[in-house]
Structure formats: C-alpha cells, structure tokens
C-alpha atoms as a PDB file:
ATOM      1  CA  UNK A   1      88.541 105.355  58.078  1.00  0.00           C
ATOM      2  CA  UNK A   2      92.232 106.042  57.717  1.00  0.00           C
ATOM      3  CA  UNK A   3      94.203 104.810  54.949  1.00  0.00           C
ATOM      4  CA  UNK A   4      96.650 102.779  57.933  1.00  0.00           C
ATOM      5  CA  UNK A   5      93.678 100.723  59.404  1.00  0.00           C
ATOM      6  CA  UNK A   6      92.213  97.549  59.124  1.00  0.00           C
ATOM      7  CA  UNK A   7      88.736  95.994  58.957  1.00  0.00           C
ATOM      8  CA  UNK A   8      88.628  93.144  61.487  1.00  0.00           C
ATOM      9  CA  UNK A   9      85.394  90.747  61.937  1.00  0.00           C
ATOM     10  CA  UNK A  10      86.092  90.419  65.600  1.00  0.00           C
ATOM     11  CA  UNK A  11      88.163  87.500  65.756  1.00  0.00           C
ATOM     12  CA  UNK A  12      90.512  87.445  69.115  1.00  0.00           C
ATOM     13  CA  UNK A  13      94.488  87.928  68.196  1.00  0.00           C
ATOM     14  CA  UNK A  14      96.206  85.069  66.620  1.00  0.00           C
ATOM     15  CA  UNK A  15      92.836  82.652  67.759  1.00  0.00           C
ATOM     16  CA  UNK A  16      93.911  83.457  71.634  1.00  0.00           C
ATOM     17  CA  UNK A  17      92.920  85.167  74.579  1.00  0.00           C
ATOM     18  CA  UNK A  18      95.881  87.235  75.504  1.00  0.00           C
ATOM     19  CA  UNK A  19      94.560  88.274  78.930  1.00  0.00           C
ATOM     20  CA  UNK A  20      93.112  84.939  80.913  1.00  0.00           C
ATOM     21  CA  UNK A  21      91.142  87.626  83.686  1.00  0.00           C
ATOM     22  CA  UNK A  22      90.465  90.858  82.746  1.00  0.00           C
ATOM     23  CA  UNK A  23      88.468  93.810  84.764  1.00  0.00           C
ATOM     24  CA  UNK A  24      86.110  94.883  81.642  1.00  0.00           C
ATOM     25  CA  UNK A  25      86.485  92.332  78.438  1.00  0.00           C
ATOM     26  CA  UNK A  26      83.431  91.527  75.959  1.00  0.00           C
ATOM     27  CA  UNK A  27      81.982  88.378  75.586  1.00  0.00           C
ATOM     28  CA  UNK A  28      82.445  86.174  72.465  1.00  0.00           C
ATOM     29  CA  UNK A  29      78.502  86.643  71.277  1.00  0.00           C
ATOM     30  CA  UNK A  30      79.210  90.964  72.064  1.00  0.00           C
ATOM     31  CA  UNK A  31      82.167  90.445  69.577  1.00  0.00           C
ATOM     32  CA  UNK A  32      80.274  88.772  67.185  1.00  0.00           C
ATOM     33  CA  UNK A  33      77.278  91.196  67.260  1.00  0.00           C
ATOM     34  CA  UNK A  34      79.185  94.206  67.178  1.00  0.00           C
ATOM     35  CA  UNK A  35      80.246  93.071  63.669  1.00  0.00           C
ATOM     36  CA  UNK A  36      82.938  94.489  61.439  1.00  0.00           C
ATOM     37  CA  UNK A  37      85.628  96.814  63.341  1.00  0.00           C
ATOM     38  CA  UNK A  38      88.531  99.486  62.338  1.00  0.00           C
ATOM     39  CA  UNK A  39      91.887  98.165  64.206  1.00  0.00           C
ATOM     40  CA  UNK A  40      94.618 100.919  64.471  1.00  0.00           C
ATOM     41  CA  UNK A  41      97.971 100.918  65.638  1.00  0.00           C
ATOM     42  CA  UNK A  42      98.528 104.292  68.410  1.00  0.00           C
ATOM     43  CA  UNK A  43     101.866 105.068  69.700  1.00  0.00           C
ATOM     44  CA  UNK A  44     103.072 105.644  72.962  1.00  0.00           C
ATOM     45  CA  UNK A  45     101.471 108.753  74.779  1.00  0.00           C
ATOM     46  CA  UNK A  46      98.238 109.089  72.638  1.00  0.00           C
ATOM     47  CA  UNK A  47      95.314 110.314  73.924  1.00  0.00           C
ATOM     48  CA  UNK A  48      91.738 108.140  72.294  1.00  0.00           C
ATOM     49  CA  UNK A  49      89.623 110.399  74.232  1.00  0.00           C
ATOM     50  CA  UNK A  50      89.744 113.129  76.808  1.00  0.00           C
ATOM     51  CA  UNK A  51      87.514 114.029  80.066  1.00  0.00           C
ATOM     52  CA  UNK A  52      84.226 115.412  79.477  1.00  0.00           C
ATOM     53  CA  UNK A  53      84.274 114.898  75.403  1.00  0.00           C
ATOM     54  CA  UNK A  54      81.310 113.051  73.864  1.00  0.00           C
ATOM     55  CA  UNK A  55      81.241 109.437  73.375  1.00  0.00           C
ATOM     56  CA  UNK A  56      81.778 108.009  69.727  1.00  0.00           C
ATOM     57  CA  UNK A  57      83.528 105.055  70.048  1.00  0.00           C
ATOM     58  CA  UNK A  58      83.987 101.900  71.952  1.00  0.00           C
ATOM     59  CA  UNK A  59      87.883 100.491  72.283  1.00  0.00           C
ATOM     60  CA  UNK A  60      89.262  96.888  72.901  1.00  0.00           C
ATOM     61  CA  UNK A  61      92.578  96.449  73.525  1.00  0.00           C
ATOM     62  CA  UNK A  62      94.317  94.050  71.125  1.00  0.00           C
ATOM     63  CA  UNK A  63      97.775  94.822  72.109  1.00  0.00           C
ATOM     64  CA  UNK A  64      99.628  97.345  74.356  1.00  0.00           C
ATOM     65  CA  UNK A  65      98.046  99.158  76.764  1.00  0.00           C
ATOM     66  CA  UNK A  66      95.775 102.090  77.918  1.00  0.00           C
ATOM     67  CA  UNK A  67      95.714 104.127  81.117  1.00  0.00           C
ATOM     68  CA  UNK A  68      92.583 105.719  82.435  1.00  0.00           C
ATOM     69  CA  UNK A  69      92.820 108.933  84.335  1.00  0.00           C
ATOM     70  CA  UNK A  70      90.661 111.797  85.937  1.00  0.00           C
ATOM     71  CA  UNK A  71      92.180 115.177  86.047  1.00  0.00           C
ATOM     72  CA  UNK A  72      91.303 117.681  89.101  1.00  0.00           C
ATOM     73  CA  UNK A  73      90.674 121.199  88.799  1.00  0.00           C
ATOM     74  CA  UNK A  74      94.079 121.855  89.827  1.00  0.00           C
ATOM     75  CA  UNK A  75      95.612 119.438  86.974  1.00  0.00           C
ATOM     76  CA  UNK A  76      96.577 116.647  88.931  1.00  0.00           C
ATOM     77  CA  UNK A  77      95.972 113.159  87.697  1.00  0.00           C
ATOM     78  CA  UNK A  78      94.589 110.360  89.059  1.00  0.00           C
ATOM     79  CA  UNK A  79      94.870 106.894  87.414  1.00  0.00           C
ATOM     80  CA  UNK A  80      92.006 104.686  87.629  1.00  0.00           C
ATOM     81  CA  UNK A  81      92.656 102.083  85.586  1.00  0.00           C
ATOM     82  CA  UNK A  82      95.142 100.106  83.483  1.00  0.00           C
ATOM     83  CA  UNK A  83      93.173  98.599  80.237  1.00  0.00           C
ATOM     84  CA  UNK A  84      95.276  95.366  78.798  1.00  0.00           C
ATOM     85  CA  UNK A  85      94.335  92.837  75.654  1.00  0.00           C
ATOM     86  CA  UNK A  86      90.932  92.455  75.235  1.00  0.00           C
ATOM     87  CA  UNK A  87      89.962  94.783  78.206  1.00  0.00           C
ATOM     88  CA  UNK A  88      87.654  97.350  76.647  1.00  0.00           C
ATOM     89  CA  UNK A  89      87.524 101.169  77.730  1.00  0.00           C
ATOM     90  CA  UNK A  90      84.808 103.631  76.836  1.00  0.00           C
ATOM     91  CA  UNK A  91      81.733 101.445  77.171  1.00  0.00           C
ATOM     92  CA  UNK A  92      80.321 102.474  80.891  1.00  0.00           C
ATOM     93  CA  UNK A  93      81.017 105.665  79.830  1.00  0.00           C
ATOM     94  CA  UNK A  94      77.253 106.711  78.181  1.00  0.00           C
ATOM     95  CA  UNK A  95      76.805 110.423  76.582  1.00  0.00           C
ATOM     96  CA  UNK A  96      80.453 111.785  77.520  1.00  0.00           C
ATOM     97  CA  UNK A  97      83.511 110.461  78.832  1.00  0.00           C
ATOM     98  CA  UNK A  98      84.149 110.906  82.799  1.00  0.00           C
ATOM     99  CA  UNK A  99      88.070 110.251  82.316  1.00  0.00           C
ATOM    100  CA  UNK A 100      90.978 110.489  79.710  1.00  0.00           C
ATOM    101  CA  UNK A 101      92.024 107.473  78.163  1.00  0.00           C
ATOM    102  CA  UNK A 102      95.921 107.367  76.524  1.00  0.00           C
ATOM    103  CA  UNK A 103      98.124 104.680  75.485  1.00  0.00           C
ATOM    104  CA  UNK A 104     101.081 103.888  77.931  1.00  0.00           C
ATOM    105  CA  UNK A 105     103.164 102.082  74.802  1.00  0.00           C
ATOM    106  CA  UNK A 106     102.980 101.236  71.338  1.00  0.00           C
ATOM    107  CA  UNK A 107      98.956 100.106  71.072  1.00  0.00           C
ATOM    108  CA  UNK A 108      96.768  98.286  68.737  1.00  0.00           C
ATOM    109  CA  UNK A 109      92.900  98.820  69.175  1.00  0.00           C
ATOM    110  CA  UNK A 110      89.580  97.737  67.809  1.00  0.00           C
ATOM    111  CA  UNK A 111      87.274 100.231  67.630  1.00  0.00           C
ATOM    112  CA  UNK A 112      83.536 100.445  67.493  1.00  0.00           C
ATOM    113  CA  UNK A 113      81.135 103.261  66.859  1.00  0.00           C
ATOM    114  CA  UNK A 114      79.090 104.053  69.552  1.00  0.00           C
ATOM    115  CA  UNK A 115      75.826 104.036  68.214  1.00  0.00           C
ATOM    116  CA  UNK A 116      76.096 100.244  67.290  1.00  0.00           C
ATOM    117  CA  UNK A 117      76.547  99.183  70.253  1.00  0.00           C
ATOM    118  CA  UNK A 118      73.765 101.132  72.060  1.00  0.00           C
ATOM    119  CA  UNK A 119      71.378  99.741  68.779  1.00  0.00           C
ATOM    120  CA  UNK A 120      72.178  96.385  69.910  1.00  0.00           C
ATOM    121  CA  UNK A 121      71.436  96.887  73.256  1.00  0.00           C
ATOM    122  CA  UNK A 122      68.024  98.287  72.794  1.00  0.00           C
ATOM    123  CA  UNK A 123      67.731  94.820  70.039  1.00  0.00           C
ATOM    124  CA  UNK A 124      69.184  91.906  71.725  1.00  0.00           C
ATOM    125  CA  UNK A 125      68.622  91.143  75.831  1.00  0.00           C
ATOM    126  CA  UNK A 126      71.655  88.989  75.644  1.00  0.00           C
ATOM    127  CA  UNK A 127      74.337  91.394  74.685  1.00  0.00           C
ATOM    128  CA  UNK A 128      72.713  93.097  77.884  1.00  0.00           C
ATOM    129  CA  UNK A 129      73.263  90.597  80.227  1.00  0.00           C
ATOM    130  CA  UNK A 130      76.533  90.357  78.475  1.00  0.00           C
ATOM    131  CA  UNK A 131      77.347  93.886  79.237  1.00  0.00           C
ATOM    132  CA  UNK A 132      75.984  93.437  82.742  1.00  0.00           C
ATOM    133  CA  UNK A 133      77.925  90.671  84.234  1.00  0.00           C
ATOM    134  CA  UNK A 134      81.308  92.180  82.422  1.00  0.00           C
ATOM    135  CA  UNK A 135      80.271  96.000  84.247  1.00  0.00           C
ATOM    136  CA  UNK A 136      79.625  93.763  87.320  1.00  0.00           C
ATOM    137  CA  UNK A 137      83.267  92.294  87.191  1.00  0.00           C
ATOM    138  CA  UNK A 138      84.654  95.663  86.115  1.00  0.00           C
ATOM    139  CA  UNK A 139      83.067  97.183  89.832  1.00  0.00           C
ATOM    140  CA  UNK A 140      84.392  93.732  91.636  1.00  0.00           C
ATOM    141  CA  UNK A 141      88.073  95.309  90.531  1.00  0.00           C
ATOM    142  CA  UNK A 142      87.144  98.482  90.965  1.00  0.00           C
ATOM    143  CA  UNK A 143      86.308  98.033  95.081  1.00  0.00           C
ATOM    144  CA  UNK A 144      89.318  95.235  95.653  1.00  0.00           C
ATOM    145  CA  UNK A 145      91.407  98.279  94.605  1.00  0.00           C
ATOM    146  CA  UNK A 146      90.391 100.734  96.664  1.00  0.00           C
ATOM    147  CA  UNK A 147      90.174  98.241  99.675  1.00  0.00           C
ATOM    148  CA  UNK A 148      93.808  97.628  98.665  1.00  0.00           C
ATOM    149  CA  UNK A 149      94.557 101.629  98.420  1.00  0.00           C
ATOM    150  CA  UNK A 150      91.943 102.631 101.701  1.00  0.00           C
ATOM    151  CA  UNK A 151      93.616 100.260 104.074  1.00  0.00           C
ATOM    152  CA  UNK A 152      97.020  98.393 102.799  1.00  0.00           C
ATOM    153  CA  UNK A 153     100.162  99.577 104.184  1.00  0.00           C
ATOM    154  CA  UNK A 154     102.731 100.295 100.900  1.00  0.00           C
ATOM    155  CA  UNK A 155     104.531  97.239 100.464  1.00  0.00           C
ATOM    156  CA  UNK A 156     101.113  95.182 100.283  1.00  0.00           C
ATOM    157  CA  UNK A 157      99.406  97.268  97.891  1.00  0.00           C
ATOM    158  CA  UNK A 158     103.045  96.936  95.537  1.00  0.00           C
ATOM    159  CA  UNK A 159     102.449  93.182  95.955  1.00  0.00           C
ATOM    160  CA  UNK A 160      98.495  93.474  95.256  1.00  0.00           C
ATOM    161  CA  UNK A 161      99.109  95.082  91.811  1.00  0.00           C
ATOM    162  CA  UNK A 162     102.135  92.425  90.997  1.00  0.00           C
ATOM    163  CA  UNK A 163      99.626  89.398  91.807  1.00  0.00           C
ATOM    164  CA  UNK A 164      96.838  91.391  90.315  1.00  0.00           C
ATOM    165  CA  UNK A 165      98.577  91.889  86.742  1.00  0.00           C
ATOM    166  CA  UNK A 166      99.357  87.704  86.966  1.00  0.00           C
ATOM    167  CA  UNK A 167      96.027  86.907  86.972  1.00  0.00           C
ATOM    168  CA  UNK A 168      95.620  88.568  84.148  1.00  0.00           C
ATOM    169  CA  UNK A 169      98.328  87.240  82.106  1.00  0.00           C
ATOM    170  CA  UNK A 170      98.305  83.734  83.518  1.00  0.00           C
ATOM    171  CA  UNK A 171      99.456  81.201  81.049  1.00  0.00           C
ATOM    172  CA  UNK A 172     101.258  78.117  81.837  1.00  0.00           C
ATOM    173  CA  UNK A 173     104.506  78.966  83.447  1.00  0.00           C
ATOM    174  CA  UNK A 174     103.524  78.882  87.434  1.00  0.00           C
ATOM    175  CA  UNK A 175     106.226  82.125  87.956  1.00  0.00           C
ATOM    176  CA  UNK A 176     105.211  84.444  85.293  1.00  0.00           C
ATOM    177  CA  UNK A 177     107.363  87.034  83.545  1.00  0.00           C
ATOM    178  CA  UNK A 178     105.124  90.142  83.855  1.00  0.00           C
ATOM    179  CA  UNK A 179     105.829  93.175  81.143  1.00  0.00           C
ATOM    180  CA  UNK A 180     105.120  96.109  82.794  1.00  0.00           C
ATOM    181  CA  UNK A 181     103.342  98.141  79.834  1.00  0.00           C
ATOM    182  CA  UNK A 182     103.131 101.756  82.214  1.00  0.00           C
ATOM    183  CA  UNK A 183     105.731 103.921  83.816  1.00  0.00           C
ATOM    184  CA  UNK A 184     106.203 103.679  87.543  1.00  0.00           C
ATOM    185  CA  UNK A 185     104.918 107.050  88.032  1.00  0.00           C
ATOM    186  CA  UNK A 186     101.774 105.370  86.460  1.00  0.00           C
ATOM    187  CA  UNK A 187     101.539 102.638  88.695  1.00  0.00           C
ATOM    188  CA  UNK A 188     102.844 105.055  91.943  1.00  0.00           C
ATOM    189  CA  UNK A 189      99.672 107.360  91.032  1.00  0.00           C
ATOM    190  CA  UNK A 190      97.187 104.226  90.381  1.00  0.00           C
ATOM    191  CA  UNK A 191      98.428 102.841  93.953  1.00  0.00           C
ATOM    192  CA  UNK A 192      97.981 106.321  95.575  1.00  0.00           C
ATOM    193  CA  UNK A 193     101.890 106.129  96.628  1.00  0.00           C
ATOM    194  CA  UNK A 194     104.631 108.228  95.333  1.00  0.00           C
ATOM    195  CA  UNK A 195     107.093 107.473  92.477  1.00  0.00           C
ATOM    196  CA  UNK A 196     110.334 106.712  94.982  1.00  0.00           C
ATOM    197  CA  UNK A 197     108.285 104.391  97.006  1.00  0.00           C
ATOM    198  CA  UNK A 198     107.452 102.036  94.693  1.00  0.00           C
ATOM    199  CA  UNK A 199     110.722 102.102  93.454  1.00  0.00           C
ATOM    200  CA  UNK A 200     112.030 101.042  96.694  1.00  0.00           C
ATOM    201  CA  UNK A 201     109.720  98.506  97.306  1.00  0.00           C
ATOM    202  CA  UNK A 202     110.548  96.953  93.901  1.00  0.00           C
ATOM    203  CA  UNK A 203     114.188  97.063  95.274  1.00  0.00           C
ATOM    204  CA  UNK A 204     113.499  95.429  98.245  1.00  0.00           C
ATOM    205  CA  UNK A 205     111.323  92.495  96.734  1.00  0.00           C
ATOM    206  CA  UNK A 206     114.045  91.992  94.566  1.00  0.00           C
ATOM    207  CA  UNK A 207     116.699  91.710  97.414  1.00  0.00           C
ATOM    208  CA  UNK A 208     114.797  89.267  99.044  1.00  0.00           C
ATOM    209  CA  UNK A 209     114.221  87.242  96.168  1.00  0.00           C
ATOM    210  CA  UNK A 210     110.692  87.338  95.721  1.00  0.00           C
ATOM    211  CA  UNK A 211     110.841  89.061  92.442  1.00  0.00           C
ATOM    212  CA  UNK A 212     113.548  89.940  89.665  1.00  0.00           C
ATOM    213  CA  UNK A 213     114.077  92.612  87.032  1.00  0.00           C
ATOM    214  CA  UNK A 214     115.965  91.837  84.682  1.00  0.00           C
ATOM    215  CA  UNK A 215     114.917  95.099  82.493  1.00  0.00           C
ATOM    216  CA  UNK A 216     112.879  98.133  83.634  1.00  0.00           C
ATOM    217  CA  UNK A 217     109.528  96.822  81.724  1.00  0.00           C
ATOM    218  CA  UNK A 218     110.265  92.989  82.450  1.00  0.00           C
ATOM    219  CA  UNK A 219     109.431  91.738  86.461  1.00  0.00           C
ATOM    220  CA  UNK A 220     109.584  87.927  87.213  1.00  0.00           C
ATOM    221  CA  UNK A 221     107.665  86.407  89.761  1.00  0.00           C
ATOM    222  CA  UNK A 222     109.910  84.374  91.851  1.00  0.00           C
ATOM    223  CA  UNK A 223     108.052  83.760  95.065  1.00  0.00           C
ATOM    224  CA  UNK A 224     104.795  84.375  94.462  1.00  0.00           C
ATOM    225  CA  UNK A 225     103.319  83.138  98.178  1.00  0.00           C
ATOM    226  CA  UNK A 226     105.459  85.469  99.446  1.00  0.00           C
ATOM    227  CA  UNK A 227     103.330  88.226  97.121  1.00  0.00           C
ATOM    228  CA  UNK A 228     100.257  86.525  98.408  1.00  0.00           C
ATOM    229  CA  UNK A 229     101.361  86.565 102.665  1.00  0.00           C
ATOM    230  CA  UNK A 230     101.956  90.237 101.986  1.00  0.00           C
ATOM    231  CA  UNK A 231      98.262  90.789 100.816  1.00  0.00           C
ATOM    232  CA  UNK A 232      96.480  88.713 103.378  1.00  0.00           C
ATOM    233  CA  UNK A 233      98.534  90.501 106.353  1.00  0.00           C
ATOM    234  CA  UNK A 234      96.242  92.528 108.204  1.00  0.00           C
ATOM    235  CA  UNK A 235      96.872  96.459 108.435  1.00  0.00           C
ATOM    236  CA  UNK A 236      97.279  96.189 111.996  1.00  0.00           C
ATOM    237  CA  UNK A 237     100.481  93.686 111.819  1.00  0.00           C
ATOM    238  CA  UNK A 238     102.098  96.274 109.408  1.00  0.00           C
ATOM    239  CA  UNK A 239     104.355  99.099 110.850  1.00  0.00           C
ATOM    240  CA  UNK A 240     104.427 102.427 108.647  1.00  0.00           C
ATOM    241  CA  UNK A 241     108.476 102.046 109.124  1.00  0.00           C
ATOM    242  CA  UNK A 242     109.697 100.871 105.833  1.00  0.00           C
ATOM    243  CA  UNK A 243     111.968  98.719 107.570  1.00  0.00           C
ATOM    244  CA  UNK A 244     109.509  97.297 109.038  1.00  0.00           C
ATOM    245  CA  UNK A 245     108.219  96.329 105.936  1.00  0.00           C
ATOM    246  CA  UNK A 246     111.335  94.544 104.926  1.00  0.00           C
ATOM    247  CA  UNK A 247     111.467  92.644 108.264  1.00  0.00           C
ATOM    248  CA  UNK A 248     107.583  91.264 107.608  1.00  0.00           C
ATOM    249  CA  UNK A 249     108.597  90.225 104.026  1.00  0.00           C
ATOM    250  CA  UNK A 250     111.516  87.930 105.301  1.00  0.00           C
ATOM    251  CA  UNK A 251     109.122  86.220 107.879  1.00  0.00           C
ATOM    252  CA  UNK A 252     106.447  85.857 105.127  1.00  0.00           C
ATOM    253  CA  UNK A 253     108.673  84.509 102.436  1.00  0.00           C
ATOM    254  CA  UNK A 254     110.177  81.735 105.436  1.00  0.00           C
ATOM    255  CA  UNK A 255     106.769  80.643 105.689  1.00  0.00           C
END
C-alpha cells in the first residue's frame, strides 16, 4: 500500500449513490463481502491496467472517470466503455485483461485484490448471482450501444450517449447538467464517428435549443424529448445529409 492511500470499509461516497443507473456497479452485500479496500486518487491520463496484462485487481469508481479501450495491431484505439461512480472495471475480465483501462480526469478508486473476490465467489452463491445480474446489465449496455453505433444515423447516436449519460446521473432536477468527464475525441471514437462531427452536432443541438454549453466539460439538457424523438426515429427517416439532420431535429423538437 502506498503511503497516499486510504483504507475504506466499503461504504458508498458521502452515504450516496453518485450514479442512479450504471452499466457494471456492485451490489451493497458484494461491497460488504469484499471487505476492507485501498482508495487512491489517479490523475488525468493514467493507465490502471493495460491490454493483455494479468489481472490483480478489481476497481470501483468513486469519483472521476475511466475509459476502456482495445488497441489494434496497427495502434488504433477503440473505446468501449466509459466507467463513472460506482461503475466497476476489471471484474469480467478473468486471468488477463482484454482492454486498457485509463483515467479521463482527476480519479478516485477503490481497489480490490483479485484473489478475494474470486475466494468469495467459489464461498458465497449470492455474491454470484450478484455478479451475474450486474454482468447481465453490463451486456444489456453493451448491445443498446452497438444497435445505436450498427444502425443510427450521427445525430441520433450524439443524442443516445447525451440521454444515456442522464440516466446515469439522474437526480432531481428534470433537465440535468451533465459533466462531460472525457474528451470529445473520446466520445467521437466510443460513437464510431469522427472528432469534427460530434462537434458539429453539439453545435447544432445547441442552436436549436435542445442543449447548452456553457463550458467545454458542462452540457445542459434543455429539451430532452427532443433527445428522445431523435433516438426513436427510424434509420430509414434519416438522410446521411447533415442538413438533413438539422431539418429532422426542428420537426422533432415542434413535436
């Protein structure tokens, strides 16, 4: 243990559940069993774990986030996954790691050995039906996104990841301010779109009201039906024509 961390007794931050959906999160009785854990503070840009490296530890997100990203054999990324508070990355992952996790801002994590957990699911069958029905939601993500990325025009799958990071911070306020933890490079590559385009669809949700930015890492949700018509609209209705685009947004947000 470093001479920085801290010992916590799995407790959530400040008595709360930061995140009110979350792809992968553990359970309150997983938390519990898992017992004592080191919580360390990572800046921006560091890597927990790379591709292909054995498995020691199991991470929960306390603050901050973590991207998740496969790297071809000609060095290009692919992100797969954006881990928020009290999502948890490296436990479907058994003897080595098939992707590279790093933090996308300043980070705090809980971390786990390994070994523990694997002890306590070969001990207790309810942290395994625990771990099943949260691997089970992780997968339910996992295929809404690519249906989202396989068959959504651009604008839609911008509007998918908007409503998508809501849900997962939904408190009270019905138009939520989002803080958007990763670059848009990060989200371009996680949306299979380029850098420019998401840029520009940002822009032109913002001209027509449906959302605002009042800093690059800060997007309000203004309109969020208009998010929502965007995501139901069939691929067939949408024209590639960006334009096009545009035009279908001011008839959806109308509705």
């Amino acid at each position: 243990m470093k001479q920085n961390d801290k010992i916590c007794y799995g407790t959530s931050v400040s008595g709360k559940t930061a995140a009110a959906s979350t792809p992968l999160a553990l359970s309150q009785l997983v938390n519990h069993r898992l017992g004592p854990a080191v919580v360390r503070e990572y800046p921006r840009a560091a890597v927990l774990y790379g591709q292909e490296e054995h498995c020691t530890s199991v991470y929960q997100v306390l603050s901050g986030a973590v991207k998740t990203y496969r790297t071809d054999l000609d060095g290009s990324e692919h992100v797969t996954r954006f881990a928020l508070a009290n999502d948890v990355i490296g436990l479907l992952d058994h003897s080595r790691h098939l992707e590279t996790a790093e933090t996308t801002c300043q980070t705090t994590l809980r971390i786990w050995p390994r070994a523990r957990l694997d002890a306590l699911l070969a001990q207790d069958p309810r942290v395994a039906g625990d771990l099943w029905r949260a691997t089970h939601a992780a997968l339910d993500h996992a295929y809404r996104q690519l249906a989202i990325i396989g068959r959504k025009p651009t604008m839609e799958r911008v509007a998918w990841f908007l409503l998508d990071l809501a849900a997962r911070y939904r408190g009270q306020n019905r138009h939520p301010t989002l803080r958007i933890a990763m670059t848009r490079r990060d989200i371009a590559d996680y949306l299979g779109l380029s850098t420019e385009t998401v840029c520009r669809c940002l822009t032109r949700l913002r001209a027509r009201r449906v959302i605002d930015t009042p800093k690059w890492d800060l997007v309000v949700l203004r309109d969020p039906a208009a998010l929502e018509a965007l995501c139901l609209t069939e691929p067939a209705e949408t024209a590639d024509d960006p334009d096009d685009d545009t035009l279908r947004l001011g008839r959806a947000a109308r509705v």
